[in-house]
N, C-alpha and C. Protein backbone atom coordinates (compact mmCIF):
# COMPACT_ATOMS: atom_id res chain seq x y z
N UNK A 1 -22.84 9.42 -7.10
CA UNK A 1 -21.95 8.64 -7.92
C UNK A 1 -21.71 7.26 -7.31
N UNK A 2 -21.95 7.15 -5.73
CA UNK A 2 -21.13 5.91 -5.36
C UNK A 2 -22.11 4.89 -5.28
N UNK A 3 -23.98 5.67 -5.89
CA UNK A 3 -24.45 4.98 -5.67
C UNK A 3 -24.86 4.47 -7.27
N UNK A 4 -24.54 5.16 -7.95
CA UNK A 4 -24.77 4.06 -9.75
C UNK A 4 -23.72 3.29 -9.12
N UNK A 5 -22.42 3.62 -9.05
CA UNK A 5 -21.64 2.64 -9.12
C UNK A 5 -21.51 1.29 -8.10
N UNK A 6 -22.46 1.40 -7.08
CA UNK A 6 -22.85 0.43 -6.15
C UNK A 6 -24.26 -0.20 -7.10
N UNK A 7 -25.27 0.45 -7.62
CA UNK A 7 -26.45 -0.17 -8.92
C UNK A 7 -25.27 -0.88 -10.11
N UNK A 8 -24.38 0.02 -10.39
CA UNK A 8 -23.82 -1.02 -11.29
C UNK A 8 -23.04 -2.49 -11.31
N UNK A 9 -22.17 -2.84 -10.09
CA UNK A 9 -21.62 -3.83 -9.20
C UNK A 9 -23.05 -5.19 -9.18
N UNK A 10 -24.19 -4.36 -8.38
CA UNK A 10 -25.08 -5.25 -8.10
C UNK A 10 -25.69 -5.64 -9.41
N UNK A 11 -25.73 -5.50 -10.60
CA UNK A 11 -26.47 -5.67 -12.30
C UNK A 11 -25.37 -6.26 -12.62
N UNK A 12 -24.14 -6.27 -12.49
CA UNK A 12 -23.16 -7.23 -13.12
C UNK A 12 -22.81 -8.42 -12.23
N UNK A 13 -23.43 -8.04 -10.96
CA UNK A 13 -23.27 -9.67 -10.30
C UNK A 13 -24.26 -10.63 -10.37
N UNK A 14 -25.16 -10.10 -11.43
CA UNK A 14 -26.00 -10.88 -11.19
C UNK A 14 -26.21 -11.33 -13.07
N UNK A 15 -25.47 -10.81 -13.24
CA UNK A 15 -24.79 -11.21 -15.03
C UNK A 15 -24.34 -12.61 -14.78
N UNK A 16 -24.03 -13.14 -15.91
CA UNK A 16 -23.24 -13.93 -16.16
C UNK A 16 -21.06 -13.89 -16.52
N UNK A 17 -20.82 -12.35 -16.60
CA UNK A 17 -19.91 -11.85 -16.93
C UNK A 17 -18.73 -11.96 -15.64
N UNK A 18 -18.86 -12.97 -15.08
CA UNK A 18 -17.99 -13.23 -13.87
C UNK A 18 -16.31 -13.51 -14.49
N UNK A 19 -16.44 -13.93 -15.34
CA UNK A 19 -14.20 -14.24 -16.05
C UNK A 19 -14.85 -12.90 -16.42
N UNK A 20 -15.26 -12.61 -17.25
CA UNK A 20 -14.96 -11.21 -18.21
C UNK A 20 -14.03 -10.16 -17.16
N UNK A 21 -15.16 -9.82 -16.18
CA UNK A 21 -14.58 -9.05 -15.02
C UNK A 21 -13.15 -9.75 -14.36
N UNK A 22 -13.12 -11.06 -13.87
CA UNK A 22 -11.73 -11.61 -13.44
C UNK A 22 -10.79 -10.95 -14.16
N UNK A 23 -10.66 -11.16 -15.56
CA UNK A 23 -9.53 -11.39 -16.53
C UNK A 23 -9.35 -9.73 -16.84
N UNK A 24 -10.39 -8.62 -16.91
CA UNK A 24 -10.28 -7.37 -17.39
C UNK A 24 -9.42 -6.77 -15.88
N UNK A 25 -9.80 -7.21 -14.74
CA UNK A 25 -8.90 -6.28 -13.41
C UNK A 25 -7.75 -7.30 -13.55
N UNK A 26 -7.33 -8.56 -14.08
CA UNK A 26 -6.06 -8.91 -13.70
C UNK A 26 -5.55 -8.24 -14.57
N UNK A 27 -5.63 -7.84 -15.83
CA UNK A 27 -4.92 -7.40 -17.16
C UNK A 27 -4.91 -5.78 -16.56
N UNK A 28 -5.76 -5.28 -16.02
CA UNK A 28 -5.52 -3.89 -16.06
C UNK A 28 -4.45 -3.68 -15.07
N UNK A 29 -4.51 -4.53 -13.73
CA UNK A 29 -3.46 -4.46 -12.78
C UNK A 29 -2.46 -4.68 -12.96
N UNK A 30 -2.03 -5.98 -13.96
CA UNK A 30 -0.80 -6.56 -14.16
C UNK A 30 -0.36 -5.35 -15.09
N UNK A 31 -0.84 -5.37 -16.39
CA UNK A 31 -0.36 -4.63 -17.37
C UNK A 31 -0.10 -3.02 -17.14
N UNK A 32 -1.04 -2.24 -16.93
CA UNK A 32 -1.50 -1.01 -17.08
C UNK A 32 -1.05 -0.18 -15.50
N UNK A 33 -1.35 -0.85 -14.14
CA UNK A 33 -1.45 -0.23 -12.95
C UNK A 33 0.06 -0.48 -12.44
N UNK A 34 0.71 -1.80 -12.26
CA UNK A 34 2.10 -2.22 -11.84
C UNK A 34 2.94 -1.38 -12.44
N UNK A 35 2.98 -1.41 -13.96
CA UNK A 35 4.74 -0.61 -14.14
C UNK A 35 4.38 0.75 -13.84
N UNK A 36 3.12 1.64 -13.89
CA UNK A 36 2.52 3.10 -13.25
C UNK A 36 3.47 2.86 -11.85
N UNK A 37 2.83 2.17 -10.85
CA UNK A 37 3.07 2.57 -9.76
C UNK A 37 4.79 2.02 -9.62
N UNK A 38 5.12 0.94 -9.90
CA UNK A 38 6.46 0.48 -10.02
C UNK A 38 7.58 1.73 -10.12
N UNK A 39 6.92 2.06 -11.58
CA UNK A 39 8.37 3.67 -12.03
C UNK A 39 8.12 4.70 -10.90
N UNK A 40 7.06 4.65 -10.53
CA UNK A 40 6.96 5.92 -9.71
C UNK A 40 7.33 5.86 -8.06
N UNK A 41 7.41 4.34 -7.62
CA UNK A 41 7.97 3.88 -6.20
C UNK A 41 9.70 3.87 -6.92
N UNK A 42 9.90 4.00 -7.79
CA UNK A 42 11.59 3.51 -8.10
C UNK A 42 11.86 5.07 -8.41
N UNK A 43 11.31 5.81 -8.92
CA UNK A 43 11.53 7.27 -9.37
C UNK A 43 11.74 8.29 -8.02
N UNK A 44 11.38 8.11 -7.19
CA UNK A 44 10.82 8.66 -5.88
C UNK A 44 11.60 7.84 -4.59
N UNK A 45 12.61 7.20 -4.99
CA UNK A 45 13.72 6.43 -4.05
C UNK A 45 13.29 4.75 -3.44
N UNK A 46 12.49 4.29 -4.26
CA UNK A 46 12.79 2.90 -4.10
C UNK A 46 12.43 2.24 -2.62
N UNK A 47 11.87 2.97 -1.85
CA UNK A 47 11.20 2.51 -0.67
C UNK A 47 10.86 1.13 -0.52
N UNK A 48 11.61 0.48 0.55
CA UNK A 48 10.72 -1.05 0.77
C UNK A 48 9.59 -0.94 1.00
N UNK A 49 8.93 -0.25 2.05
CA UNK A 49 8.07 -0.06 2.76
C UNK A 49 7.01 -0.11 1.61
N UNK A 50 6.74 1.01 0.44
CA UNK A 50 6.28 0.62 -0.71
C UNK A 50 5.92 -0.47 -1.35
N UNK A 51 6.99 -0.81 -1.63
CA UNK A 51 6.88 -2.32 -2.81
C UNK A 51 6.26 -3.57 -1.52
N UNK A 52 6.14 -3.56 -0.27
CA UNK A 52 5.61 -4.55 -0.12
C UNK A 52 4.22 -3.95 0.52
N UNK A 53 3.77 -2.93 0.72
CA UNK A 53 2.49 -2.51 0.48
C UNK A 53 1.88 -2.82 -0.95
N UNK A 54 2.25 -2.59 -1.81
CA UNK A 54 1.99 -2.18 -3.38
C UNK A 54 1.73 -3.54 -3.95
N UNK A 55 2.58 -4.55 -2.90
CA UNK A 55 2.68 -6.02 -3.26
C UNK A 55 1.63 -6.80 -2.70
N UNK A 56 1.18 -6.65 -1.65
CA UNK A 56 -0.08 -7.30 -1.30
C UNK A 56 -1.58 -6.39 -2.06
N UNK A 57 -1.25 -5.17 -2.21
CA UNK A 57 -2.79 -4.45 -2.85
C UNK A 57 -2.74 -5.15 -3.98
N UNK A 58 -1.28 -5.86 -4.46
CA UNK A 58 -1.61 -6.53 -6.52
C UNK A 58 -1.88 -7.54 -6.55
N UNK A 59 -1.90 -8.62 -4.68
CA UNK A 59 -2.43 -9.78 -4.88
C UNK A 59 -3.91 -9.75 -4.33
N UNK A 60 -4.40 -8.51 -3.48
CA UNK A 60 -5.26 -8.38 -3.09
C UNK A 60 -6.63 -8.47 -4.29
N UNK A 61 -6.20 -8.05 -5.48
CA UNK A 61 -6.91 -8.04 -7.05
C UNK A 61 -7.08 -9.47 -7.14
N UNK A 62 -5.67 -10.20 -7.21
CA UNK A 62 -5.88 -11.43 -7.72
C UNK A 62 -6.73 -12.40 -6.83
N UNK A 63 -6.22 -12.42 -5.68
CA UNK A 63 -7.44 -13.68 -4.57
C UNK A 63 -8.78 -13.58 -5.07
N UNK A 64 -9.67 -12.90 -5.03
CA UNK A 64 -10.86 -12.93 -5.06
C UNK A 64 -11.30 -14.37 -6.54
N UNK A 65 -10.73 -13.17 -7.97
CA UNK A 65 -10.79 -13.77 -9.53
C UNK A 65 -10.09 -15.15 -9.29
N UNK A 66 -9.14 -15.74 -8.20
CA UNK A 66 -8.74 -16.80 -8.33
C UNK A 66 -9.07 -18.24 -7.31
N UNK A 67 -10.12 -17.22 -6.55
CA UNK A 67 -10.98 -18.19 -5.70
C UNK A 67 -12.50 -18.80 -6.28
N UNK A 68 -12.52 -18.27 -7.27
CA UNK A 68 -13.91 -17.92 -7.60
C UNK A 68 -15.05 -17.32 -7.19
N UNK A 69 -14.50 -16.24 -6.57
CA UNK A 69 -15.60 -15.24 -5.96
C UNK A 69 -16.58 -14.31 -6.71
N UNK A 70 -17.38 -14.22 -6.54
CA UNK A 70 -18.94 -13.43 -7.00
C UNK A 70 -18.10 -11.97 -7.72
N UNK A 71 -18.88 -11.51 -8.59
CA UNK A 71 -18.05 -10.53 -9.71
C UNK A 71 -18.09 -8.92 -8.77
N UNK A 72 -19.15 -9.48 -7.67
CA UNK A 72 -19.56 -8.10 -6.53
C UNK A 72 -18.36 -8.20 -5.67
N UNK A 73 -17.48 -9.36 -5.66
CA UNK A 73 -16.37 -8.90 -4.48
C UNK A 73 -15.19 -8.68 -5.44
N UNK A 74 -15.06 -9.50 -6.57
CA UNK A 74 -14.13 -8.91 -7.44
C UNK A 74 -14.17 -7.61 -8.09
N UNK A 75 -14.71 -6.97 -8.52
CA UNK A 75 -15.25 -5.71 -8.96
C UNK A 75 -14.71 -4.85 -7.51
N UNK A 76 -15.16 -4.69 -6.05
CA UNK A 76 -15.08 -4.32 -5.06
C UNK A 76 -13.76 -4.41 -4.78
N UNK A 77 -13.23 -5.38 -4.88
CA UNK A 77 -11.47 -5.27 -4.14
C UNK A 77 -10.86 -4.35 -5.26
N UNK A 78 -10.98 -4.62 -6.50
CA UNK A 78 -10.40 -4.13 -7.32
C UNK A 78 -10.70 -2.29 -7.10
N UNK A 79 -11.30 -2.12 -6.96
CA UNK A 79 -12.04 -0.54 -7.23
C UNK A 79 -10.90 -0.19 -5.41
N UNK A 80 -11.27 -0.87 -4.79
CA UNK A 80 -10.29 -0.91 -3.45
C UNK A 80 -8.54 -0.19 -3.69
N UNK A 81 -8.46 -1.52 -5.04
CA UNK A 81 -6.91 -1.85 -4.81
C UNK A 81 -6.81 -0.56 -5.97
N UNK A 82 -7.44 0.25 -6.20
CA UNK A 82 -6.95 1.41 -7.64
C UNK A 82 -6.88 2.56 -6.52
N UNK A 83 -7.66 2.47 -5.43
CA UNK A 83 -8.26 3.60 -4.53
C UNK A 83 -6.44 3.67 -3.96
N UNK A 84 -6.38 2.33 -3.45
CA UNK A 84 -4.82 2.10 -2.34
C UNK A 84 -3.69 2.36 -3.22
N UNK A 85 -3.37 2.10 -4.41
CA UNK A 85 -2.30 2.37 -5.26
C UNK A 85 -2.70 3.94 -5.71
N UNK A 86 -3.22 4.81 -5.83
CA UNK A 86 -3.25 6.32 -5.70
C UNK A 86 -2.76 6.80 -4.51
N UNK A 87 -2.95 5.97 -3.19
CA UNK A 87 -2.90 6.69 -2.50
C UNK A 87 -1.08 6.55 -1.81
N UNK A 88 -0.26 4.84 -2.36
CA UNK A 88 1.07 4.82 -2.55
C UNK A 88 1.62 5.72 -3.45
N UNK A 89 1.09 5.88 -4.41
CA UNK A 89 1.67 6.94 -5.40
C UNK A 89 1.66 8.70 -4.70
N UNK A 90 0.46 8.58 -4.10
CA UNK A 90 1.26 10.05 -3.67
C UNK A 90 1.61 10.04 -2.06
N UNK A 91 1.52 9.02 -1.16
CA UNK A 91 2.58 9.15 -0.59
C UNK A 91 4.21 9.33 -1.12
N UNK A 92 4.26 8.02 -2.11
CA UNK A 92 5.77 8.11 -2.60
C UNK A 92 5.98 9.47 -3.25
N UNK A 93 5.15 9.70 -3.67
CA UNK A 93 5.47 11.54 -4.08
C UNK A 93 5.77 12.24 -2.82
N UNK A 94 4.99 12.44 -2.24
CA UNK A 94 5.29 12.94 -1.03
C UNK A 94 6.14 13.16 -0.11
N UNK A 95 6.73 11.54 -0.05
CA UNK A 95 7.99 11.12 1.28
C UNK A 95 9.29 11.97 0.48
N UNK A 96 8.74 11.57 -1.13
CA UNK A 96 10.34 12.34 -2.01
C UNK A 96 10.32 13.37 -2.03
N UNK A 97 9.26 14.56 -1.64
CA UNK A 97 9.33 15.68 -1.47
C UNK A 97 9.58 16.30 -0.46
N UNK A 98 9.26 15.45 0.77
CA UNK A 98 9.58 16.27 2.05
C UNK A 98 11.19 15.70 2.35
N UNK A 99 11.75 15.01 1.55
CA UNK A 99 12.90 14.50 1.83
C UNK A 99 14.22 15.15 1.29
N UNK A 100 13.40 16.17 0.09
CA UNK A 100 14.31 16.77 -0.27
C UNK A 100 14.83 18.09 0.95
């Protein structure tokens, strides 16, 4: 699997579809991934420690699409930053469970 999806990265960087990809991970992060992980760091006790992890993985999306970087490192951080916000989400599950 990690290797279509490493064939697929390398066929779209070499597309022309470089905004398409920018604009589809900022919209999915901003819109779709933030208030996910947001309710669920605020549901689960509101941890700083969280929100400023959670806060650099949502700018970590944006640098690349706003430097103008190749659609192979944008595509890559992004797939990164979905990997790291699963893995805040179930820590914050977690910390609220062993806390009870």
């Amino acid at each position: 699997m990690l290797q279509k999806l490493s064939n697929y990265i390398n066929k779209e960087n070499l597309s022309e579809n470089r905004l398409k990809w920018v604009g589809l991970s900022m919209v999915i992060q901003a819109a779709l991934i933030t208030p996910i992980v947001g309710l669920i760091i605020i549901l689960t006790g509101n941890h700083l420690l969280f929100w400023g992890l959670y806060t650099s993985i949502m700018y970590l999306t944006f640098i690349p699409g706003l430097t103008g970087a190749s659609v192979k490192a944008v595509l890559s951080t992004f797939i990164v930053s979905i990997m790291m916000c699963i893995t805040i989400i179930v820590s914050a599950i977690g910390v609220y469970i062993f806390q009870m």
